[in-house]
PDB file of N, CA and C in Angstrom:
ATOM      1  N   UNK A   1      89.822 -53.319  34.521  1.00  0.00           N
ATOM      2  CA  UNK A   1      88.984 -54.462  34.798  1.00  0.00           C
ATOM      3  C   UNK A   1      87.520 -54.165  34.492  1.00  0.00           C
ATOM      4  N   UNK A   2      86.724 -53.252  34.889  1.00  0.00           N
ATOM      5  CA  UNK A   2      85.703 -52.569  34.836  1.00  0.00           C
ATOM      6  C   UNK A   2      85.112 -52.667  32.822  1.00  0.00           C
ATOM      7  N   UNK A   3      86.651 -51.808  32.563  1.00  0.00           N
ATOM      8  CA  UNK A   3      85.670 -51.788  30.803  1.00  0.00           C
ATOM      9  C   UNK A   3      86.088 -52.706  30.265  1.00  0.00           C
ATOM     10  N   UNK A   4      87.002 -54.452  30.943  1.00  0.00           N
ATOM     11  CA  UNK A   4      86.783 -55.142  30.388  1.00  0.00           C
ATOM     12  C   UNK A   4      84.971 -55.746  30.754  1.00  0.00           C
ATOM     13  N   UNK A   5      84.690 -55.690  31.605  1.00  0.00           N
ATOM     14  CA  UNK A   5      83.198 -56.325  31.614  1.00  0.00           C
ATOM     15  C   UNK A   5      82.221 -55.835  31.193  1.00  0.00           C
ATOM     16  N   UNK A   6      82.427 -54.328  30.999  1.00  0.00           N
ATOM     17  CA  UNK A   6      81.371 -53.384  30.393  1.00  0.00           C
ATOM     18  C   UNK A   6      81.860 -53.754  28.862  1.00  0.00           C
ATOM     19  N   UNK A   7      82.416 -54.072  28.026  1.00  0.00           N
ATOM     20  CA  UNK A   7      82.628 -54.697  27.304  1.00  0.00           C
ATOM     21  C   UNK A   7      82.311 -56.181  26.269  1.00  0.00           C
ATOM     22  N   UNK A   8      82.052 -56.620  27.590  1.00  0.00           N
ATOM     23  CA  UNK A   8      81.906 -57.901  27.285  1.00  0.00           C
ATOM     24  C   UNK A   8      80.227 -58.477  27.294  1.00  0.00           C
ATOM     25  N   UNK A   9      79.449 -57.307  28.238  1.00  0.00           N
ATOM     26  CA  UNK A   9      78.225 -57.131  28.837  1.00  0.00           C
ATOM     27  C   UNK A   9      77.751 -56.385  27.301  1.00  0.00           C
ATOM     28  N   UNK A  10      78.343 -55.317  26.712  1.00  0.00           N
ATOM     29  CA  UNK A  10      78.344 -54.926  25.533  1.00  0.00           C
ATOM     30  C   UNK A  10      77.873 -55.584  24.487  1.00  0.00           C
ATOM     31  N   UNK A  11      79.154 -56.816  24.559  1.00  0.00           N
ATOM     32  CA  UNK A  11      78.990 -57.468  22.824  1.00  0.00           C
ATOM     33  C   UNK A  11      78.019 -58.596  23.341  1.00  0.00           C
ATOM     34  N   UNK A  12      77.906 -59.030  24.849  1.00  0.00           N
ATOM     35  CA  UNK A  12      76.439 -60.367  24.576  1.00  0.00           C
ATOM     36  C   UNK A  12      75.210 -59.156  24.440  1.00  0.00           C
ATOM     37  N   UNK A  13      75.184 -57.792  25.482  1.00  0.00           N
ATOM     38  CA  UNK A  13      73.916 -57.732  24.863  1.00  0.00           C
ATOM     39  C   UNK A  13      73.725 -57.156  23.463  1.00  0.00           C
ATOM     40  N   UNK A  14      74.788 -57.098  22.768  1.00  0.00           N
ATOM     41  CA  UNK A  14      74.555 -56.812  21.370  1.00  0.00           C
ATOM     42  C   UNK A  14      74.112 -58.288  20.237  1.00  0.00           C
ATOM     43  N   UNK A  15      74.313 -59.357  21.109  1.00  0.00           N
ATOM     44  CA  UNK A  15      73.722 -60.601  20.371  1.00  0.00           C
ATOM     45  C   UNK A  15      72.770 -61.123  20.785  1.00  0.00           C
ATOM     46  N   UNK A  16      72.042 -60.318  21.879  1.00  0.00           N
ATOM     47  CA  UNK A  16      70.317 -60.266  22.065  1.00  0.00           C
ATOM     48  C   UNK A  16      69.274 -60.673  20.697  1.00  0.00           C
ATOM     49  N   UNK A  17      68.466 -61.028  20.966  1.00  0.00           N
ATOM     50  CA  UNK A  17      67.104 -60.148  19.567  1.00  0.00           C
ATOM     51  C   UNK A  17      66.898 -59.354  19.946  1.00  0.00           C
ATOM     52  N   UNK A  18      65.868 -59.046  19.019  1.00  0.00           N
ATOM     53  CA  UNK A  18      66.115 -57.549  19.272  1.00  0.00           C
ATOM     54  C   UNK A  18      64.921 -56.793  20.617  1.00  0.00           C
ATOM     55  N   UNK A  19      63.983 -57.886  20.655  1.00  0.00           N
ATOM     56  CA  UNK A  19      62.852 -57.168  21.777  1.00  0.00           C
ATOM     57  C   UNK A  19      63.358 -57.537  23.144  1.00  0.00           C
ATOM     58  N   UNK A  20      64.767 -58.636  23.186  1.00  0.00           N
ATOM     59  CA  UNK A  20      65.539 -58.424  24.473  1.00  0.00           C
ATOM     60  C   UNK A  20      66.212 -57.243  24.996  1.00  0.00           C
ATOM     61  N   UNK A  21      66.944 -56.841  23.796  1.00  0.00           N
ATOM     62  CA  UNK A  21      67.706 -56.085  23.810  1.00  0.00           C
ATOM     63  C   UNK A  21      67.311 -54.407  24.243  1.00  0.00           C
ATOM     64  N   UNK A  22      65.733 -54.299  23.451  1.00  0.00           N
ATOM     65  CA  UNK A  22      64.991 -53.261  23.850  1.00  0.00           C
ATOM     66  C   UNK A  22      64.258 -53.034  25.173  1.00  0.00           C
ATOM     67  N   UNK A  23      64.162 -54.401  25.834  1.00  0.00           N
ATOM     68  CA  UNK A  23      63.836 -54.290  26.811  1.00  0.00           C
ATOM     69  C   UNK A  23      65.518 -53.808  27.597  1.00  0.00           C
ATOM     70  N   UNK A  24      66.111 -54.606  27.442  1.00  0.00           N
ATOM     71  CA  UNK A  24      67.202 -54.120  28.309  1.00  0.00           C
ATOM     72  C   UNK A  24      67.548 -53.173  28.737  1.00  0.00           C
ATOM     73  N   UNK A  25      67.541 -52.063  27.367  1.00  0.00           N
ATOM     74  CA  UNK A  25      67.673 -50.967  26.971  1.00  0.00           C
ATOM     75  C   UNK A  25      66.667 -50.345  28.191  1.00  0.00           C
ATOM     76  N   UNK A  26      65.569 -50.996  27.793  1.00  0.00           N
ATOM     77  CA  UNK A  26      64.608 -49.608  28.967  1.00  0.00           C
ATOM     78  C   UNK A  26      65.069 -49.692  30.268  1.00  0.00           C
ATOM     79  N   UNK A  27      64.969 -51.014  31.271  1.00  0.00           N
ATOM     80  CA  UNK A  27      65.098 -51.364  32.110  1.00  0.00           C
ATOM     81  C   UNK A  27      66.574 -50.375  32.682  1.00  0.00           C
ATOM     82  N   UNK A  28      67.983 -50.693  32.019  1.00  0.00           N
ATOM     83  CA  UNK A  28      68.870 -49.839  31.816  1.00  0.00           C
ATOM     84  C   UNK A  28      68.819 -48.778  32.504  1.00  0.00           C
ATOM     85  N   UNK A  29      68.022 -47.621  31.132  1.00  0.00           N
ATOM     86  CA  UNK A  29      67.265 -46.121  31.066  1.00  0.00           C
ATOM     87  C   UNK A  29      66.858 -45.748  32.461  1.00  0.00           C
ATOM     88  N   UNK A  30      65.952 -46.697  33.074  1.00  0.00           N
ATOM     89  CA  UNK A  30      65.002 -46.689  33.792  1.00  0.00           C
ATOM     90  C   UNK A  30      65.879 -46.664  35.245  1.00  0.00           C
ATOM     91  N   UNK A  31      66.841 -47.118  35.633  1.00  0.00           N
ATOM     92  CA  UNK A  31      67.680 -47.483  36.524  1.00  0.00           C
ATOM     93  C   UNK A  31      68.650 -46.148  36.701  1.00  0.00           C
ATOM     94  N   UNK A  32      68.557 -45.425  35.473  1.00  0.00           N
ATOM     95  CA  UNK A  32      69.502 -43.976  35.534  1.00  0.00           C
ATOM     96  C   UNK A  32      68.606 -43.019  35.979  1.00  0.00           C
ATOM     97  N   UNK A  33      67.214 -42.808  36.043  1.00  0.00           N
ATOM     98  CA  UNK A  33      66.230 -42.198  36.705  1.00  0.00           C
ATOM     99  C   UNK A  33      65.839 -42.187  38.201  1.00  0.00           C
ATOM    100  N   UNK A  34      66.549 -42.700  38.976  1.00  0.00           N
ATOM    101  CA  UNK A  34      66.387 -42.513  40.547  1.00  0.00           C
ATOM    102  C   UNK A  34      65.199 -43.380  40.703  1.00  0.00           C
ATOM    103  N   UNK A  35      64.750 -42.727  42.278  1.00  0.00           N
ATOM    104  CA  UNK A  35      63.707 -43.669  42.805  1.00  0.00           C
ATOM    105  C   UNK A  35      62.337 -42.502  41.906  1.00  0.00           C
ATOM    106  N   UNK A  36      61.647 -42.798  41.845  1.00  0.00           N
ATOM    107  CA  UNK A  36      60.343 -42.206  41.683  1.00  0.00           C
ATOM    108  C   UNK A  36      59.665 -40.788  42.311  1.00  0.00           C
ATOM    109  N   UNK A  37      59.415 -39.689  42.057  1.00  0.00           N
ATOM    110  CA  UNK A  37      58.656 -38.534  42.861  1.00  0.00           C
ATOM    111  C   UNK A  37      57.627 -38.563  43.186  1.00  0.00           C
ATOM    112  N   UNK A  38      57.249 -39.127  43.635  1.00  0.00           N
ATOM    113  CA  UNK A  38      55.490 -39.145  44.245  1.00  0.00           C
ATOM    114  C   UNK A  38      54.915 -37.349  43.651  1.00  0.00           C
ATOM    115  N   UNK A  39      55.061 -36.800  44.133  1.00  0.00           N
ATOM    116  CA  UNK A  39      54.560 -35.325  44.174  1.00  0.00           C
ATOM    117  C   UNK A  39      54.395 -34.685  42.665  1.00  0.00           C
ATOM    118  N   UNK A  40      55.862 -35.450  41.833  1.00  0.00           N
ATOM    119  CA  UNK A  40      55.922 -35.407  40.289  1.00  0.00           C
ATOM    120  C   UNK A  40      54.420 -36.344  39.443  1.00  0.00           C
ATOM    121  N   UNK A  41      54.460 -37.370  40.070  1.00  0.00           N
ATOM    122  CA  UNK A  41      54.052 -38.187  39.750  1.00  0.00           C
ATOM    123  C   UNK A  41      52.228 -37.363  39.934  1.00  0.00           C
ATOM    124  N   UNK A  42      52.210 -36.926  40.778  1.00  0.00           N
ATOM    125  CA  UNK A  42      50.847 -36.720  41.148  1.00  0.00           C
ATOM    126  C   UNK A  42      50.392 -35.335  40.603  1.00  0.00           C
ATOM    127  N   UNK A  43      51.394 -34.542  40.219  1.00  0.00           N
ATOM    128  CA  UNK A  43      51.142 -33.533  38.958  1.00  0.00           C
ATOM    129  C   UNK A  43      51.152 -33.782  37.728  1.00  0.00           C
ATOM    130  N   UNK A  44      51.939 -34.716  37.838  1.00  0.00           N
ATOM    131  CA  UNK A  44      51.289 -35.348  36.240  1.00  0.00           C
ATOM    132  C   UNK A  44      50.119 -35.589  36.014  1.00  0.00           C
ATOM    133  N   UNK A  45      50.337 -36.499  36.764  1.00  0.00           N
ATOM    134  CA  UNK A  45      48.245 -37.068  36.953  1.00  0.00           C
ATOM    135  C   UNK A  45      47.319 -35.674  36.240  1.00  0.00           C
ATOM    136  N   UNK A  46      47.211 -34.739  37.770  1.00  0.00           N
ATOM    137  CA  UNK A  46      46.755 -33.988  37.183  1.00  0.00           C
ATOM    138  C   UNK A  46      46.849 -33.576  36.026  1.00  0.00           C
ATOM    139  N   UNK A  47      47.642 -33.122  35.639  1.00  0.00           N
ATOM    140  CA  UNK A  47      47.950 -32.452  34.356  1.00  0.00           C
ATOM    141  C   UNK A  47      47.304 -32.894  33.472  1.00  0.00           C
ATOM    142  N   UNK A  48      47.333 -34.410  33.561  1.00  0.00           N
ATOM    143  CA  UNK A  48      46.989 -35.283  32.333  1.00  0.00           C
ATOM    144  C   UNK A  48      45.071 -35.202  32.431  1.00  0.00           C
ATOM    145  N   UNK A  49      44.752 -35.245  33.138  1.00  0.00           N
ATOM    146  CA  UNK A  49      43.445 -35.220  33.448  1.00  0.00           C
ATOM    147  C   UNK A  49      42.679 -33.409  33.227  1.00  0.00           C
ATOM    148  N   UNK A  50      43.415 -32.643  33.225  1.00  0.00           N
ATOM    149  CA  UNK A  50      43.057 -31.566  33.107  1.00  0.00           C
ATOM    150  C   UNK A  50      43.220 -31.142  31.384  1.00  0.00           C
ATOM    151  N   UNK A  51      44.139 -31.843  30.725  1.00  0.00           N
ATOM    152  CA  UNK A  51      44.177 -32.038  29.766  1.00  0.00           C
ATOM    153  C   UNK A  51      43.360 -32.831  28.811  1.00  0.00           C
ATOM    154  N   UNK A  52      42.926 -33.658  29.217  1.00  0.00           N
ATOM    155  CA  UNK A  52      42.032 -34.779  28.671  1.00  0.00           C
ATOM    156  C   UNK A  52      40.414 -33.955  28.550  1.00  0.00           C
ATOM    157  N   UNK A  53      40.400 -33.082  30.024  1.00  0.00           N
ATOM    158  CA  UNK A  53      38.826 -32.911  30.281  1.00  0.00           C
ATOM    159  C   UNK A  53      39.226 -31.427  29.338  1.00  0.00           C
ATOM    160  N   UNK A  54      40.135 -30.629  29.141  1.00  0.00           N
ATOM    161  CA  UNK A  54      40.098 -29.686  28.028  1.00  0.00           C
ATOM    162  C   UNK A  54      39.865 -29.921  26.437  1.00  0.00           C
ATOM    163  N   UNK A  55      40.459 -30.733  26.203  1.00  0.00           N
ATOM    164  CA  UNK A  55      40.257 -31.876  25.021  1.00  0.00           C
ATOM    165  C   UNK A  55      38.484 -32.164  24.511  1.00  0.00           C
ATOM    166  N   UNK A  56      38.325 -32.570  25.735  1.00  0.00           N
ATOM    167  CA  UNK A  56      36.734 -32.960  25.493  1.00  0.00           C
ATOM    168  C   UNK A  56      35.618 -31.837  25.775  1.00  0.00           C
ATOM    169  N   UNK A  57      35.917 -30.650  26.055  1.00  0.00           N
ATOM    170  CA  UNK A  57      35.446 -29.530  26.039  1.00  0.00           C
ATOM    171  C   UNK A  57      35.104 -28.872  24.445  1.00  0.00           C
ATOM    172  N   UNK A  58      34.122 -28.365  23.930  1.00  0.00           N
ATOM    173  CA  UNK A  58      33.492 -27.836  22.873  1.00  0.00           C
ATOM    174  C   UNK A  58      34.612 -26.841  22.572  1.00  0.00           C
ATOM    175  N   UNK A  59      35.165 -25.522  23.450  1.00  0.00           N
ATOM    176  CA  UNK A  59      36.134 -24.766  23.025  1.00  0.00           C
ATOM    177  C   UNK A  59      37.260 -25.512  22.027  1.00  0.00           C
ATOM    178  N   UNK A  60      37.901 -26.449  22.682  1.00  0.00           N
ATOM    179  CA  UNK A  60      38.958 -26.590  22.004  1.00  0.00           C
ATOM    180  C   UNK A  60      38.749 -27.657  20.729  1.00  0.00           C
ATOM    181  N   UNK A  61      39.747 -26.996  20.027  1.00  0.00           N
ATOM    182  CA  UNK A  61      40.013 -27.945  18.886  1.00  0.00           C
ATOM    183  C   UNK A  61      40.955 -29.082  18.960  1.00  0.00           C
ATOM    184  N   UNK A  62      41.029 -30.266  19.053  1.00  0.00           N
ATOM    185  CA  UNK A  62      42.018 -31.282  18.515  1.00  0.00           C
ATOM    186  C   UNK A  62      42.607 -31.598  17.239  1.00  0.00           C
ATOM    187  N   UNK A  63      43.726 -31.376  16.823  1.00  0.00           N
ATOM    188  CA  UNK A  63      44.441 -31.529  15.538  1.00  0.00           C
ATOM    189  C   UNK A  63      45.162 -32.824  15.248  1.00  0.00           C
ATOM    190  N   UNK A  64      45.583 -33.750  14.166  1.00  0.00           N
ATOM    191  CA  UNK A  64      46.378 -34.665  14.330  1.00  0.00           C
ATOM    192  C   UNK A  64      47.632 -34.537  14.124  1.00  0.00           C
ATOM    193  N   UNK A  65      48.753 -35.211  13.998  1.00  0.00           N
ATOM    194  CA  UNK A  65      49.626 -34.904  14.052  1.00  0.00           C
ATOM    195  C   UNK A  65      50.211 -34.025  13.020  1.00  0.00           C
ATOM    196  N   UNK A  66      49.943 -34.673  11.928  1.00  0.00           N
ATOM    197  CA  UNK A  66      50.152 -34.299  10.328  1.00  0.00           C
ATOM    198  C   UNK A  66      50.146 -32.853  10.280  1.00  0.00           C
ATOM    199  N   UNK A  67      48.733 -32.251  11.155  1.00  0.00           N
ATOM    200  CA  UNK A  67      48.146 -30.962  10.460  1.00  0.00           C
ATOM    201  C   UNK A  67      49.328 -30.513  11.779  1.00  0.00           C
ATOM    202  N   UNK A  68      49.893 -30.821  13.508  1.00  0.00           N
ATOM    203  CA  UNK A  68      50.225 -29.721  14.107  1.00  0.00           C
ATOM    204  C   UNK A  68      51.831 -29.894  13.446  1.00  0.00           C
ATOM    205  N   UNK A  69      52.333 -30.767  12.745  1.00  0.00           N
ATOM    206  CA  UNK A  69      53.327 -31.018  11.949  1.00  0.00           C
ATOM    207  C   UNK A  69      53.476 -29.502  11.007  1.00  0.00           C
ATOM    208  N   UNK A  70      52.449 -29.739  10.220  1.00  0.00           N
ATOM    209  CA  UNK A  70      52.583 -28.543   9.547  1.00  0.00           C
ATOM    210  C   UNK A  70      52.673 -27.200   9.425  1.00  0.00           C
ATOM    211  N   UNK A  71      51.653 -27.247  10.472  1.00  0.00           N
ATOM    212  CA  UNK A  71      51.973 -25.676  11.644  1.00  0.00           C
ATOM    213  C   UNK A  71      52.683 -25.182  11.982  1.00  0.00           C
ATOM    214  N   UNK A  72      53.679 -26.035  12.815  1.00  0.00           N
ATOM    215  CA  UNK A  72      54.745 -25.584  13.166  1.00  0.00           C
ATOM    216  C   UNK A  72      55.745 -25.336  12.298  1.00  0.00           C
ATOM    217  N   UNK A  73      55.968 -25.830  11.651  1.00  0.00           N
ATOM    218  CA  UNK A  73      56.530 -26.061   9.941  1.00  0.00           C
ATOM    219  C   UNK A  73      56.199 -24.765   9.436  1.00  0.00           C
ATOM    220  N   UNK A  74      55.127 -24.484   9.435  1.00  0.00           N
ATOM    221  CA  UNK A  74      55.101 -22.627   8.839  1.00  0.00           C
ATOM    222  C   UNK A  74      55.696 -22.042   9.867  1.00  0.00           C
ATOM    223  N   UNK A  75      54.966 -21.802  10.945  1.00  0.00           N
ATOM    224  CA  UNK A  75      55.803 -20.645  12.142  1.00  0.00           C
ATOM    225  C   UNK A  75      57.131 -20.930  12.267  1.00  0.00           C
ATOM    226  N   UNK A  76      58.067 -21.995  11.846  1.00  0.00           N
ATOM    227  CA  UNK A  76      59.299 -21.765  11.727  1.00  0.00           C
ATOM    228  C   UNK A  76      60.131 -21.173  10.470  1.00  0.00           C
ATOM    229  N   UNK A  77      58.957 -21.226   9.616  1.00  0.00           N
ATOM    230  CA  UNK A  77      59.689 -20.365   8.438  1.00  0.00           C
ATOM    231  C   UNK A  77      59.382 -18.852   8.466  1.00  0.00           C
ATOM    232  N   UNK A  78      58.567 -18.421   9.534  1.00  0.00           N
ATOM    233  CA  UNK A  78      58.232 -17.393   9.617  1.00  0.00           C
ATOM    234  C   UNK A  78      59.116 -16.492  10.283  1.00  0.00           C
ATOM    235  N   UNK A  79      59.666 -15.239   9.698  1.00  0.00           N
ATOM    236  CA  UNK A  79      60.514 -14.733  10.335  1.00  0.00           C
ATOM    237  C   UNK A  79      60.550 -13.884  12.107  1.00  0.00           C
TER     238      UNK A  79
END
């Protein structure tokens, strides 16, 4: 009974458009992730902010993607 409706839930949302469908998709995703970590959540933060203010610091360099693309791209051919 079950994978008849998972089924059927299947082929309508497969006749979505497509920015329904992507939403669905997240919403979905998002529902397999539990409730939220506060504590996660608030090291991120940080993180992100400690990152940002390193960024904007004279020491460091910022690269775009292209160039850390390529980088890595050598050090993996590197034995």
């Amino acid at each position: 009974m079950a994978s008849m409706i998972v089924e059927r839930l299947r082929n309508e949302a497969l006749n979505l458009p497509h920015a329904e469908r992507a939403e669905l998709a997240c919403r979905l995703v998002q529902s397999l992730a539990g409730p939220a970590d506060p504590a996660a959540a608030r090291t991120r933060g940080s993180e992100t902010l400690r990152r940002l203010a390193e960024a904007a610091s004279e020491d460091t360099q910022v690269i775009d993607r292209a160039e850390f693309s390529r980088y890595m791209r050598e050090r993996m051919d590197q034995p």
